[in-house]
Protein backbone atom coordinates (compact mmCIF):
# COMPACT_ATOMS: atom_id res chain seq x y z
CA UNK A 1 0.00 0.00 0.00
CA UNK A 2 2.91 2.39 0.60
CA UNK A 3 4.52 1.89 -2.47
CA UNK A 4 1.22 2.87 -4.16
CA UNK A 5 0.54 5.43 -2.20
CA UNK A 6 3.92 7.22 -2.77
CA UNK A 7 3.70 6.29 -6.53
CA UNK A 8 0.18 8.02 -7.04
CA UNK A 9 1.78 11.10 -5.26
CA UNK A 10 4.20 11.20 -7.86
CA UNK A 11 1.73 10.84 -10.64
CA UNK A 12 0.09 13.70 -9.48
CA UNK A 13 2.73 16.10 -9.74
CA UNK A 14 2.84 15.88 -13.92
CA UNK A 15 -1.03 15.80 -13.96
CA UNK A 16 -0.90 19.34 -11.41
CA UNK A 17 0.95 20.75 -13.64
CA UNK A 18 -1.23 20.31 -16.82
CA UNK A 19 -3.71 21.51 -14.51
CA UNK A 20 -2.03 24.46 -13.88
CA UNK A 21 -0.83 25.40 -16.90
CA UNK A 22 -4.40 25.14 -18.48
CA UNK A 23 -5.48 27.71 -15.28
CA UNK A 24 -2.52 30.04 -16.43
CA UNK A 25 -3.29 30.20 -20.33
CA UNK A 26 -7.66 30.37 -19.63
CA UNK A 27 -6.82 33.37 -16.87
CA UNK A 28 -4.31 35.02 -19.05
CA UNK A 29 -6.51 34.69 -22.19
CA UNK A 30 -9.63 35.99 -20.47
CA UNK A 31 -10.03 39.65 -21.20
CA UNK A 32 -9.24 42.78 -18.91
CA UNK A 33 -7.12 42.09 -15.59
CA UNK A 34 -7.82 43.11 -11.68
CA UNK A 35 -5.43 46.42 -12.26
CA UNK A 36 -7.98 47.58 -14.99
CA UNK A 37 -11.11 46.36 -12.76
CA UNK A 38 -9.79 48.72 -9.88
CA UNK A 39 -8.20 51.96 -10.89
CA UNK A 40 -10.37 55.02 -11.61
CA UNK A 41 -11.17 55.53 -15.37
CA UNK A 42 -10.89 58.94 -14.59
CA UNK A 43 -7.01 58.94 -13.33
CA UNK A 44 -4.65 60.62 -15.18
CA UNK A 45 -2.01 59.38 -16.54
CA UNK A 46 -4.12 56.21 -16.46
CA UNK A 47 -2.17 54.01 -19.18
CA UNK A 48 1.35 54.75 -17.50
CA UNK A 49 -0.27 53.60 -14.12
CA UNK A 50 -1.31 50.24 -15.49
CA UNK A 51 2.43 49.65 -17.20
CA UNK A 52 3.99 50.74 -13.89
CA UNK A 53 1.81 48.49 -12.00
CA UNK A 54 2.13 45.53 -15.04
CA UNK A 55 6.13 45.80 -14.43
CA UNK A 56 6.02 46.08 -11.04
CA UNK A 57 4.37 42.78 -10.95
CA UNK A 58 6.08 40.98 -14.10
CA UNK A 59 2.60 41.11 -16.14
CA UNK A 60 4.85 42.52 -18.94
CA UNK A 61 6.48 39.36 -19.18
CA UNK A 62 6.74 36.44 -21.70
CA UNK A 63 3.94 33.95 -20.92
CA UNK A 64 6.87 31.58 -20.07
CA UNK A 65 8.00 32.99 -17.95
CA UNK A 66 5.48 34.62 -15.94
CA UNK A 67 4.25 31.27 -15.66
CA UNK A 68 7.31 29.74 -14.10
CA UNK A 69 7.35 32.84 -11.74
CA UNK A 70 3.78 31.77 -10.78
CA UNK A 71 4.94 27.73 -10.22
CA UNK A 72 7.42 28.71 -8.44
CA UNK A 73 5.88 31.51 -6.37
CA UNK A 74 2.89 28.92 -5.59
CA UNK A 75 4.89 25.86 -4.89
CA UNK A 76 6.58 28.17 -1.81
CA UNK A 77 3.11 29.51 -0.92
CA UNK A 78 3.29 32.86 -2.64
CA UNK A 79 0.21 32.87 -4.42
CA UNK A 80 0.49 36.93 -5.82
CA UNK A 81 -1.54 40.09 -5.36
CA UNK A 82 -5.06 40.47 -4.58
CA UNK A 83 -5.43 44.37 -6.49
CA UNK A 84 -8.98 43.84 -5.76
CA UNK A 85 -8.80 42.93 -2.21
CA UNK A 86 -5.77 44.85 -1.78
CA UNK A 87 -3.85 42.09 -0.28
CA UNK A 88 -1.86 38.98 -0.79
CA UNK A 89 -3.76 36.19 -1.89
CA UNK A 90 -3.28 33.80 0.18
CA UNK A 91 -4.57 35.94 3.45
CA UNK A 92 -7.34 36.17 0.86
CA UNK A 93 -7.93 32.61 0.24
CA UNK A 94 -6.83 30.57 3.09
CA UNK A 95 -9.90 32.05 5.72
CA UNK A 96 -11.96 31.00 2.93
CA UNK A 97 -10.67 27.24 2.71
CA UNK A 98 -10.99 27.37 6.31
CA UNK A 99 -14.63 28.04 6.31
CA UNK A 100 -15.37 25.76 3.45
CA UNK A 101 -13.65 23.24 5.07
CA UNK A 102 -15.42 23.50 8.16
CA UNK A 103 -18.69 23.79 5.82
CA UNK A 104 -17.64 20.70 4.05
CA UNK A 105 -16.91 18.29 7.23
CA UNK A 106 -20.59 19.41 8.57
CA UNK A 107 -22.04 18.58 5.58
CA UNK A 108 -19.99 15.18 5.13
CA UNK A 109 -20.83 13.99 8.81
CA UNK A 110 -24.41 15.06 8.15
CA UNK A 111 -24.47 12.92 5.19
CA UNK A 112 -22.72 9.91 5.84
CA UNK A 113 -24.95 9.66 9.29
CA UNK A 114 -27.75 9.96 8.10
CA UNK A 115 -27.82 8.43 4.19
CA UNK A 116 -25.83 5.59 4.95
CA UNK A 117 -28.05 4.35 7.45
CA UNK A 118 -31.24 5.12 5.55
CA UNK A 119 -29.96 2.87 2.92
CA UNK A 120 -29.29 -0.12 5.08
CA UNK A 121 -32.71 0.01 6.33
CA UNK A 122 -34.15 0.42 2.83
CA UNK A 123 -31.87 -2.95 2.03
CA UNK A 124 -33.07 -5.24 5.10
CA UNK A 125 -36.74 -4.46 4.33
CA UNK A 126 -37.04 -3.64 0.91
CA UNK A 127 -40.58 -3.16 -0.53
CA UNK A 128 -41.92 -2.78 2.46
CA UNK A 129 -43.34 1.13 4.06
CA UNK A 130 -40.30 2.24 5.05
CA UNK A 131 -38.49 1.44 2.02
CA UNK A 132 -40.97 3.23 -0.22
CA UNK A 133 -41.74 6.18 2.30
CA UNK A 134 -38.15 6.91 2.24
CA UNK A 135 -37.90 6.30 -1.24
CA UNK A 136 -40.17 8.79 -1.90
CA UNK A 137 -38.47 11.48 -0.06
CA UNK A 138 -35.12 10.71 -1.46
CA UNK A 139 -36.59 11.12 -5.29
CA UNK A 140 -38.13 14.12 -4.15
CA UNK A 141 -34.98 15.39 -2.35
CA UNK A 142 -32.99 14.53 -5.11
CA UNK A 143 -35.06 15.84 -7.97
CA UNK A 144 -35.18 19.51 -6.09
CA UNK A 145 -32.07 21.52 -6.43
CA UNK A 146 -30.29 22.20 -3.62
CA UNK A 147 -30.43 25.96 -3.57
CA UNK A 148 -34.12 25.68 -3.39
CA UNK A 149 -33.99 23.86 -0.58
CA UNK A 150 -31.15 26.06 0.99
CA UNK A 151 -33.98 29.61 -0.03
CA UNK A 152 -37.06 27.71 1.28
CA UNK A 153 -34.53 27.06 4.85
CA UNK A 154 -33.00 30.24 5.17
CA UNK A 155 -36.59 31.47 5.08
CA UNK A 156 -37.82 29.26 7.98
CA UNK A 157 -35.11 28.92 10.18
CA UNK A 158 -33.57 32.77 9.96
CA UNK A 159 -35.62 34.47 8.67
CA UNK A 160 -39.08 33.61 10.06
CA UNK A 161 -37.88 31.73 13.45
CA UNK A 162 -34.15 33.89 13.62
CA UNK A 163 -32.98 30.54 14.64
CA UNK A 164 -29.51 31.00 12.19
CA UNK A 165 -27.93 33.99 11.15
CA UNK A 166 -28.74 34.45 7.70
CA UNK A 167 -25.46 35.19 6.29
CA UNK A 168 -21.65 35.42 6.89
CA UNK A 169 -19.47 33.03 8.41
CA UNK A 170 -19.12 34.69 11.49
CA UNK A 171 -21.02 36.96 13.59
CA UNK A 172 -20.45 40.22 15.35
CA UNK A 173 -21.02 39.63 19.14
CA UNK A 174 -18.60 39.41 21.77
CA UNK A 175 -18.07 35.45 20.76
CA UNK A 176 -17.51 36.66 16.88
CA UNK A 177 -14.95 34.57 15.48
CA UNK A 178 -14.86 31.60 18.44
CA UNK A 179 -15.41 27.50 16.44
CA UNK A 180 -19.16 27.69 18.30
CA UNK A 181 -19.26 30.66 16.28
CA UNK A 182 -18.22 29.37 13.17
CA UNK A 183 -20.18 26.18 13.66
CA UNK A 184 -23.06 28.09 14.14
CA UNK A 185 -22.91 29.89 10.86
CA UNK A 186 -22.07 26.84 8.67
CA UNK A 187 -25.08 24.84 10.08
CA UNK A 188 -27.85 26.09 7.90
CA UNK A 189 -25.75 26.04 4.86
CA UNK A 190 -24.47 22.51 5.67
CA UNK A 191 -27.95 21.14 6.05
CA UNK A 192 -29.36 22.38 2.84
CA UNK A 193 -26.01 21.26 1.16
CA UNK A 194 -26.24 17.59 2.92
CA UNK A 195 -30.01 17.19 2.04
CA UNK A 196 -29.35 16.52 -0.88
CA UNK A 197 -26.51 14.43 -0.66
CA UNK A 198 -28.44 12.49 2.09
CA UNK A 199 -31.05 11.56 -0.75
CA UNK A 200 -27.81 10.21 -2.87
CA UNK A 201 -26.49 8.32 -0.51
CA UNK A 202 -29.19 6.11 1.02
CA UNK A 203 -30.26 5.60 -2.72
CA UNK A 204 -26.63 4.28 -3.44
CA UNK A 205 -26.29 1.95 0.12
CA UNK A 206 -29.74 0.15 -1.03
CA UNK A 207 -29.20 -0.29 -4.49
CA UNK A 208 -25.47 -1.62 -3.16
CA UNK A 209 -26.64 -4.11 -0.33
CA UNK A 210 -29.46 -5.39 -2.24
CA UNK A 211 -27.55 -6.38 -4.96
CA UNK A 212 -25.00 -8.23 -2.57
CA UNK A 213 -27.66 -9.78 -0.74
CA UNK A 214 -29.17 -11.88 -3.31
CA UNK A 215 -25.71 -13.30 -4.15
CA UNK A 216 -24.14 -17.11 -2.50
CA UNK A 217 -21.71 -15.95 -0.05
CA UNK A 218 -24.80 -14.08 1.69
CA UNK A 219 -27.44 -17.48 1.37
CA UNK A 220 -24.26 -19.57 2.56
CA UNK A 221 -24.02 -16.90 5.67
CA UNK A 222 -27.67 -17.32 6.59
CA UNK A 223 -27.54 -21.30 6.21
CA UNK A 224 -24.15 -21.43 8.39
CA UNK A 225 -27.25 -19.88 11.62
CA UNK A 226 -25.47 -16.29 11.48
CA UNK A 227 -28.17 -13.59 12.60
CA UNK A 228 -29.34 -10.72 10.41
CA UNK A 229 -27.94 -8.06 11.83
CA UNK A 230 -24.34 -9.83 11.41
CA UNK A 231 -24.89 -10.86 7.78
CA UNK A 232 -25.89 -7.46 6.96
CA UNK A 233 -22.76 -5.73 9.23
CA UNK A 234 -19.79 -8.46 8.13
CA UNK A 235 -20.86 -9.55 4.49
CA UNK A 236 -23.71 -7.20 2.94
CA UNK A 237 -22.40 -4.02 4.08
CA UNK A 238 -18.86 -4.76 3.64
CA UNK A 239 -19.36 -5.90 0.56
CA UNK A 240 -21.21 -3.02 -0.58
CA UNK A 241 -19.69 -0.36 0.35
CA UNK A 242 -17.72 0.13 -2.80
CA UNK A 243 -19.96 2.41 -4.85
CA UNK A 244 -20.49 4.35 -1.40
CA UNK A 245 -16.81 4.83 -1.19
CA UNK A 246 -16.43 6.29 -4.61
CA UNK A 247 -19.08 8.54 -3.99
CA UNK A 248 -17.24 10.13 -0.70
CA UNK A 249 -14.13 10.55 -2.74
CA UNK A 250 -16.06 12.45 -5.37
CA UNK A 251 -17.07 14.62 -2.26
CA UNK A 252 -14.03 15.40 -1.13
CA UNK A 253 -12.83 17.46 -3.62
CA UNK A 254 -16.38 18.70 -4.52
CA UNK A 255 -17.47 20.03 -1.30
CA UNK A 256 -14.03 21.27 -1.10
CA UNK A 257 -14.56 23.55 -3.82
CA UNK A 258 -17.43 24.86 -2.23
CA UNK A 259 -20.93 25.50 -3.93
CA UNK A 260 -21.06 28.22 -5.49
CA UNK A 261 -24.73 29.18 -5.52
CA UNK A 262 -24.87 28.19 -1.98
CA UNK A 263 -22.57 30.32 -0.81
CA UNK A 264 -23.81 32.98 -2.53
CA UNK A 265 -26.93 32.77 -1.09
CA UNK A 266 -26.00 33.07 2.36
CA UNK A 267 -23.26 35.30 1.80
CA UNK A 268 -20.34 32.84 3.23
CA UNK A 269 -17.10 33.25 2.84
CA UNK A 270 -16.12 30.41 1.41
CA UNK A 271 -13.90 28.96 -1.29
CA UNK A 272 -17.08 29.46 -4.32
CA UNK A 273 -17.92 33.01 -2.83
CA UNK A 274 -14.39 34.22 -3.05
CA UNK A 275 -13.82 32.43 -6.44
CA UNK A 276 -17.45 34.16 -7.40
CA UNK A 277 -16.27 37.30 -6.01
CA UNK A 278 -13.00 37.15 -8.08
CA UNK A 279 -14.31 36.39 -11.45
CA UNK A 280 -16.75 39.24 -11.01
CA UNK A 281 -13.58 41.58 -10.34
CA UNK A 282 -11.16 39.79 -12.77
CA UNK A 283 -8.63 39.06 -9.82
CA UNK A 284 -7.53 36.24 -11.67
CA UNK A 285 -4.62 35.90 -9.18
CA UNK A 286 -7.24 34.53 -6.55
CA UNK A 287 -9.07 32.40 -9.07
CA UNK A 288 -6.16 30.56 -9.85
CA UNK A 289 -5.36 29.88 -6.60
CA UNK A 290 -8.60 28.29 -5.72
CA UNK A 291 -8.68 26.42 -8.53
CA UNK A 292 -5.57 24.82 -7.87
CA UNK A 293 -6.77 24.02 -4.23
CA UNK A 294 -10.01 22.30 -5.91
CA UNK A 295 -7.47 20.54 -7.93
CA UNK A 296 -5.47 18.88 -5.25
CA UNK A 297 -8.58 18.17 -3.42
CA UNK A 298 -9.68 16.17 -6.08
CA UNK A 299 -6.76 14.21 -6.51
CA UNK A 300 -6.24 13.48 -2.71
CA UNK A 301 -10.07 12.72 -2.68
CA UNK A 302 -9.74 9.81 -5.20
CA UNK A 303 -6.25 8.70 -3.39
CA UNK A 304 -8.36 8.42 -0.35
CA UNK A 305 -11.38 6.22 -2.28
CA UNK A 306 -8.38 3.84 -3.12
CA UNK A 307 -7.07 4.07 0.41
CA UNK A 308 -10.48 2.95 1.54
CA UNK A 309 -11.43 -0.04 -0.98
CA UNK A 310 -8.14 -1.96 -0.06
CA UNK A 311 -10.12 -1.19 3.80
CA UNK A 312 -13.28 -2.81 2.91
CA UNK A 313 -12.62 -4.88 0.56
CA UNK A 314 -9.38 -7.58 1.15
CA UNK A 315 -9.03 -8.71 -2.63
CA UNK A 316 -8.06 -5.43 -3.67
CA UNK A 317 -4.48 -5.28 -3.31
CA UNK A 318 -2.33 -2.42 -4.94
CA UNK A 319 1.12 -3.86 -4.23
């Protein structure tokens, strides 16, 4: 395992840098840049500001090389200039992978209690009330977008009942910026991103386990006087887990990126409202930079679904 492990780090390296140099070319090609976006039209002297600035910074450059500058600067965590923010990037992007972080892990927990679990009851009594009640809702669930649920929430819960703030990621009372704080803000956005995802899941576990119940190993495990619950827990589960696990990988890296709508609609600072926030200003600087984050989120994501399937599942062996 730790020879594969070290060899998929290294195969991630050559596929970053495509990655990146497709981010550098799209950002570079795109029109306008964050120095135009932010200085007065009506400045003076207006065209030798922007060259200044454009030397000062190396946009004046050969592609090439500004794009080596920009390896190299990121590889030793010196991501460039926010000129819309008016700072470095990374104090501009790092408390927003904090708070989609913390987003993300609510929203994971959320789902993996809750649709997992769903699922496995679905499974041991398919067919039955439970299994097409909850059916039901997880079609419904599923076939509603998620920022509808997350307007028809924010609605209820903070704006009807004030039970939630409505927006930001923190507050402004004398506990503004404490974890309970945080936690607090990311809770209504978590649920209306995990509802969703709850509906996914369960729908995934059932499909999974029912198709491993009806096979030998499962009829052999009931003949051999083994109870339910331990057939299900030891063979079905186990055994089924698979398309669950590729599914949390996938996650990973998506919730990682944040949602951008989402986000958006509760005003949190997170890695889609600062990318949002970025494109609108053309501070592709920042954009870049989050998209490489997403990137390597991604990637470790699907090194950790591999992780995980040599866990569950003994007969896959990577070495």
């Amino acid at each position: 395992m730790t020879t594969y492990i070290i060899r998929r780090i290294l195969i991630m390296i050559p596929m970053l840098l495509a990655i990146s140099i497709i981010v550098f070319l799209m950002m570079h090609a795109a029109p306008g840049s964050a120095i135009d976006a932010v200085l007065n039209p009506h400045i003076q002297n207006q065209a030798q500001l922007i060259a200044n600035l454009k030397k000062q910074n190396g946009l004046n450059l050969p592609l090439p090389v500004q794009y080596v500058h920009w390896v190299w600067g990121f590889v030793r965590g010196q991501w460039g200039y926010s000129f819309a923010q008016s700072e470095s990037v990374t104090k501009v992007v790092f408390p927003a992978l904090k708070n989609t972080l913390l987003l993300a892990s609510m929203a994971e927990i959320m789902i993996l209690l809750f649709g997992i679990p769903i699922g496995i009851q679905q499974a041991r009594r398919p067919y039955g009330a439970y299994d097409n009640t909850a059916s039901v809702f997880s079609v419904a669930f599923f076939a509603i977008p998620y920022f509808i649920v997350a307007i028809f929430l924010l609605f209820l819960f903070a704006i009807h009942w004030q039970i939630f703030p409505p927006n930001g990621a923190i507050g402004t009372g004398p506990n503004s910026g404490s974890f309970l704080d945080h936690v607090r803000h990311a809770l209504l956005p978590a649920i209306s991103l995990a509802i969703t995802a709850i509906a996914v899941y369960s729908r995934y576990t059932r499909s999974s386990m029912l198709d491993v119940s009806r096979r030998d190993f499962v009829r052999t495990a009931y003949a051999k006087g083994l109870r339910e619950g331990e057939v299900f827990t030891k063979h079905v589960f186990r055994n089924g887990m698979i398309p669950i696990v590729t599914q949390f990988g996938l996650d990973v890296g998506g919730l990682a990126g944040g949602a951008v709508i989402l986000e958006g609609l509760f005003a949190y600072q997170g890695m889609g409202y600062v990318t949002l926030q970025a494109a609108s200003q053309r501070d592709y600087n920042v954009i870049m930079a989050t998209t490489m984050i997403i990137a390597i989120m991604v990637l470790l994501g699907n090194l950790l679904a591999d992780i995980i399937y040599a866990m569950v599942d003994p007969r896959i062996r990577y070495d």
